[in-house]
Protein backbone atom coordinates (compact mmCIF):
# COMPACT_ATOMS: atom_id res chain seq x y z
CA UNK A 1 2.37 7.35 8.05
CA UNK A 2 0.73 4.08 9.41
CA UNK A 3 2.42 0.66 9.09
CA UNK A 4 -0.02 -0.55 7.10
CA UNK A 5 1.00 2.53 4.28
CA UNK A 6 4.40 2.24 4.89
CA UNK A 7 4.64 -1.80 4.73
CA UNK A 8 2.18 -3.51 2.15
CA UNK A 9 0.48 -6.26 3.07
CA UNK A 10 1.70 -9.59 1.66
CA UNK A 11 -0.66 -12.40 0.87
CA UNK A 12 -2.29 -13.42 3.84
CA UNK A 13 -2.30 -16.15 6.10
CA UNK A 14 -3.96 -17.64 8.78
CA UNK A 15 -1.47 -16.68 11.11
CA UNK A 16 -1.93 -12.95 10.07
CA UNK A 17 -5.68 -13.32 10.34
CA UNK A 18 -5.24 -14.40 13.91
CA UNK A 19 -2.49 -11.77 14.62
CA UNK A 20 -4.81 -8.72 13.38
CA UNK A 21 -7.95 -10.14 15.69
CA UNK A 22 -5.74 -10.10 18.54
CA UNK A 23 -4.43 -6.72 18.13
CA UNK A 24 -8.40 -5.65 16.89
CA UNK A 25 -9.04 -7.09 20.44
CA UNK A 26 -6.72 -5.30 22.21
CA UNK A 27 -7.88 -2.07 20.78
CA UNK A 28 -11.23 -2.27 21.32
CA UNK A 29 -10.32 -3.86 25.08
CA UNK A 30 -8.33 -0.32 25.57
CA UNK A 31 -10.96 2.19 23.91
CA UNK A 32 -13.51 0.38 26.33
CA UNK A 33 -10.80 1.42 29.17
CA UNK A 34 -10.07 4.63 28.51
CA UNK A 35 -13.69 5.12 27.94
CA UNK A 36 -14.58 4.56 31.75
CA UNK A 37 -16.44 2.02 31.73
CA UNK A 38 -17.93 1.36 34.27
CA UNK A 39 -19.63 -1.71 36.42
CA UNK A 40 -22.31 -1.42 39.00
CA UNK A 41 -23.01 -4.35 41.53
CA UNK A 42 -26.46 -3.62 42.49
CA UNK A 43 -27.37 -0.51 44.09
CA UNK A 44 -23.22 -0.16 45.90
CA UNK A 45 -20.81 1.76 44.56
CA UNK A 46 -17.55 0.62 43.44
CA UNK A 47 -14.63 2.23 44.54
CA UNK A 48 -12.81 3.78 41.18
CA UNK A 49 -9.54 2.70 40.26
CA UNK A 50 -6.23 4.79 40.93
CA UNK A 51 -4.62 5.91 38.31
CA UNK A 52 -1.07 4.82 37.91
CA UNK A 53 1.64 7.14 39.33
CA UNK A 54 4.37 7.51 37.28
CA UNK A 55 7.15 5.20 38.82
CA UNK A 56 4.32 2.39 39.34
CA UNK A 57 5.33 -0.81 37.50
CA UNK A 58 2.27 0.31 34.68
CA UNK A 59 4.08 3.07 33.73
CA UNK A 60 7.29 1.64 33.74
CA UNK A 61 5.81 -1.71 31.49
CA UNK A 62 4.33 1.21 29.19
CA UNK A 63 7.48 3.39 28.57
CA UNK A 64 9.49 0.38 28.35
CA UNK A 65 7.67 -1.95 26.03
CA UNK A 66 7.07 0.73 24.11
CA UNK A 67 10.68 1.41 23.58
CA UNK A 68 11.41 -2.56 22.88
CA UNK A 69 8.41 -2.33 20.65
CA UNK A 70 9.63 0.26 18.50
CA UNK A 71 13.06 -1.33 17.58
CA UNK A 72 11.15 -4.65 16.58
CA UNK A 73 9.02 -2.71 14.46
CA UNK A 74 12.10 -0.88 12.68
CA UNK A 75 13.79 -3.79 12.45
CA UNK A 76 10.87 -5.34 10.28
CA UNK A 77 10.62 -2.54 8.40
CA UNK A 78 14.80 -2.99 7.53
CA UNK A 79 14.16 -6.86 6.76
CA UNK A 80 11.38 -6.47 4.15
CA UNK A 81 14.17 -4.85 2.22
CA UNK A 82 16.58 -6.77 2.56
CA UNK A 83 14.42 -10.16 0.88
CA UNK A 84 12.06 -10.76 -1.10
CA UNK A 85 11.36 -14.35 0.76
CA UNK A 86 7.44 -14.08 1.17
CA UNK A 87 7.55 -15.59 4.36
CA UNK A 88 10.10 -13.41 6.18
CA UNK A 89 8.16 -10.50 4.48
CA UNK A 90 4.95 -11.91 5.90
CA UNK A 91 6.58 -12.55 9.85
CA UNK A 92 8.12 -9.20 9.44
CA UNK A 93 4.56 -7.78 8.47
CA UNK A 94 2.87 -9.30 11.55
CA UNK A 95 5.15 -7.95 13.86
CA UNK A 96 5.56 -4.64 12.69
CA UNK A 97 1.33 -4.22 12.56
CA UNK A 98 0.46 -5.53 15.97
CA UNK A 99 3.93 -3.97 18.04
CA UNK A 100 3.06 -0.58 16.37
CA UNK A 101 -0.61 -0.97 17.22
CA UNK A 102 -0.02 -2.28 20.99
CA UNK A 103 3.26 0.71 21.40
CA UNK A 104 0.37 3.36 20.41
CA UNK A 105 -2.18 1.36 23.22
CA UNK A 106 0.88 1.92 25.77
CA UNK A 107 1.68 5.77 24.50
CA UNK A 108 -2.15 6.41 24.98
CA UNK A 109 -2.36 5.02 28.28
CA UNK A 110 0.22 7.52 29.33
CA UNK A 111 -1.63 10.32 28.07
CA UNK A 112 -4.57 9.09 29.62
CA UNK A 113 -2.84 9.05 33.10
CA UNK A 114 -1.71 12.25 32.49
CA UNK A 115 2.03 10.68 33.11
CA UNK A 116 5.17 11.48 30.87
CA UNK A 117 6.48 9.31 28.23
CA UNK A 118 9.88 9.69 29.36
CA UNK A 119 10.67 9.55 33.24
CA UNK A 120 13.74 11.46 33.59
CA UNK A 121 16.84 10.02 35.68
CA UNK A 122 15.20 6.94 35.63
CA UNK A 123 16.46 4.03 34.12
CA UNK A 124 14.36 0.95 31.80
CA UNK A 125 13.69 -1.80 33.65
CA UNK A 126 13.81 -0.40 37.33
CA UNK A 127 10.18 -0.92 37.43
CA UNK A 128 11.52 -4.68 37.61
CA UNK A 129 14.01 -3.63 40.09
CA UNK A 130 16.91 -4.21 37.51
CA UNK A 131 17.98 -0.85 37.30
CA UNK A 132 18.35 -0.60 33.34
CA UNK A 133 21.80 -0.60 32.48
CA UNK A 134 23.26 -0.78 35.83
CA UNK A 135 26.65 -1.20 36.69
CA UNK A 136 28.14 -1.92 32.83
CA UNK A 137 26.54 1.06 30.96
CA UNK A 138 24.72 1.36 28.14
CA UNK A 139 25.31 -1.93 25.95
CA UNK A 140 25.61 -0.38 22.21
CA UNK A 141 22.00 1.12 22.27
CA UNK A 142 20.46 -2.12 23.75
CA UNK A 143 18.77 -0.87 26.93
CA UNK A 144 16.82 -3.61 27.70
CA UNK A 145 16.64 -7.51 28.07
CA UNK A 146 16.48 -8.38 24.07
CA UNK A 147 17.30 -4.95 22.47
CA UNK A 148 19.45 -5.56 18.83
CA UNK A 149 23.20 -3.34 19.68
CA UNK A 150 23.73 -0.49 16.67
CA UNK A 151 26.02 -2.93 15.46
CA UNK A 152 23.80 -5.23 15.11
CA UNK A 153 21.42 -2.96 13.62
CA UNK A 154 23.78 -1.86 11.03
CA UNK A 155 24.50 -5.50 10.26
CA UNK A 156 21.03 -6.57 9.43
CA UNK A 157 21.01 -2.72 6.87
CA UNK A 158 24.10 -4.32 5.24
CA UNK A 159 22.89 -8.07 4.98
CA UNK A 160 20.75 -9.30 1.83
CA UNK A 161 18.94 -12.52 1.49
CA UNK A 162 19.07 -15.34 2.92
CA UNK A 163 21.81 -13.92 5.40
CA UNK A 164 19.41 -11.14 6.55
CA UNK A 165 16.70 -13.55 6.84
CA UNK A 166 18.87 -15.72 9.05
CA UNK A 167 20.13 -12.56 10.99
CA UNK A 168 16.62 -11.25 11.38
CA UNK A 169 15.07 -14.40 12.75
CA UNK A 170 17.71 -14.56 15.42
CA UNK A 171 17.75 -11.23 16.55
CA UNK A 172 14.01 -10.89 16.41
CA UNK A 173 14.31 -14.51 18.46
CA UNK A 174 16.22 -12.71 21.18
CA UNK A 175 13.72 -9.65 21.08
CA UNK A 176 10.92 -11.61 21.85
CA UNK A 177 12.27 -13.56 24.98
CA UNK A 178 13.54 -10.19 26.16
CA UNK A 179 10.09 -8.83 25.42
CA UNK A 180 8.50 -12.14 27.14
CA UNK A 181 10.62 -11.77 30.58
CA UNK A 182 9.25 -7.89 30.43
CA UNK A 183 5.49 -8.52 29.86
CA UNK A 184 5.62 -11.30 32.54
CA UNK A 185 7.40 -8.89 35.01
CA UNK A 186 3.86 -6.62 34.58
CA UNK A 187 1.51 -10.03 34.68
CA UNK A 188 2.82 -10.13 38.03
CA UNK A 189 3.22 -5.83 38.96
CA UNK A 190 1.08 -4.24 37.02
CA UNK A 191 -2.21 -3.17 38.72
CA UNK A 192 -4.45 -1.89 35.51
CA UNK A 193 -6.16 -4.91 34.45
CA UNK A 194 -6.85 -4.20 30.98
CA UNK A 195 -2.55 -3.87 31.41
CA UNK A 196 -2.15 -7.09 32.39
CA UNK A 197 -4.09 -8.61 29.95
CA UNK A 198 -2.56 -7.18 27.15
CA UNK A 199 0.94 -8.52 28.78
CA UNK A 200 -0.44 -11.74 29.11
CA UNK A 201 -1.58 -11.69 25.36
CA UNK A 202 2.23 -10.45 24.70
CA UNK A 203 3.98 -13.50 25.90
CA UNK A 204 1.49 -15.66 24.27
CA UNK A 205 1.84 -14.49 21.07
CA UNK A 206 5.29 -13.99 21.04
CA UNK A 207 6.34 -17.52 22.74
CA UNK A 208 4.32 -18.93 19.71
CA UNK A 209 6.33 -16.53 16.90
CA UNK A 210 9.89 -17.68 18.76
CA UNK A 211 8.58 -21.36 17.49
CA UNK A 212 7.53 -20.30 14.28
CA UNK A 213 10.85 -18.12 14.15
CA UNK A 214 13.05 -21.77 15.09
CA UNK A 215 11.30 -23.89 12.36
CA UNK A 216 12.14 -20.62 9.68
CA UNK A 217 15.83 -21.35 10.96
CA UNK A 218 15.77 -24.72 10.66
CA UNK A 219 14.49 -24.39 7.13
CA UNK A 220 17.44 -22.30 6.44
CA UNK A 221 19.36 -24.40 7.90
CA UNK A 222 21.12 -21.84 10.96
């Protein structure tokens, strides 16, 4: 079941508008890719692009964000009922559309490289050269820079209200700068272009939602 069936649109917004053209963009940026498109400067012929191997930092952004992705989406999908505050609902809406849209760009780029979607014995994040989890261990189910604990999970399934609006907000706060230190480690180590951009357009968007995301906590007063 899409997110779209799952979680009904709210009234919309200018802000959703400009969410769904981005992720519309994205799409149609990735079909183009994995179409093989390709350009010819005069009569020369290009040299065709490598495809990623699977411990390049494109893979590695891929399996990753796509991890990080998929908690922010679930964690929407807990908040919208939790309230019935139309502008949580709507926030929660945005990000749960365009992180399951982009995770499915990231899934299908693996297939497309013919690479798995799980690299075993190797840890999230060591396509940054941070090694995942490191020396401490796994931190409550948070495997990456961001990442909600199961506690805090479980919090946010308990909360109702304003308190899981408040909860959400910060927690989806953290998410995003985690999520903004990842797509800005494959800006500058990712080699697939159409990768980077997408990255690019991930830390744009989401440095403009933590702002959005500190005036809804002001509002509320956390």
């Amino acid at each position: 079941m899409s997110a779209d069936e799952e979680f009904p649109a709210p009234e919309p917004s200018r802000r959703t508008d400009r969410t769904r053209w981005a992720a519309v963009t994205a799409v149609a940026l990735a079909l183009l890719f994995a179409g093989g498109a390709v350009t010819v400067a005069s009569a020369e012929r290009e040299e065709a692009p490598r495809t990623p191997t699977s411990l390049s930092a494109d893979a590695g952004f891929a399996r990753d964000m796509a991890v990080h992705h998929q908690q922010a989406v679930e964690m929407s999908f807990i908040v919208r009922d939790r309230t019935q505050d139309e502008e949580v609902r709507r926030l929660a809406y945005d990000i749960a559309n365009t992180q399951a849209n982009q995770r499915g760009m990231m899934l299908g780029w693996l297939d497309l490289w013919g690479l798995p979607k799980v690299e075993s014995g190797v840890e999230p994040m060591t396509w940054m050269g941070m090694g995942g989890s490191g020396d401490t261990g796994p931190l409550d189910g948070a495997l990456m820079p961001g990442m909600a604990t199961n506690a805090q999970l479980d919090e946010l399934r308990k909360a109702s209200g304003r308190e899981a609006e408040v909860l959400y907000l910060k927690l989806m706060t953290e998410h995003h700068r985690g999520g903004v230190h990842m797509a800005e480690g494959c800006v500058q180590r990712c080699s697939v272009e159409i990768e980077r951009g997408l990255a690019q357009g991930m830390v744009d968007a989401q440095k403009s939602e933590m702002l959005l995301m500190a005036d809804m906590l002001r509002k509320r007063g956390a």
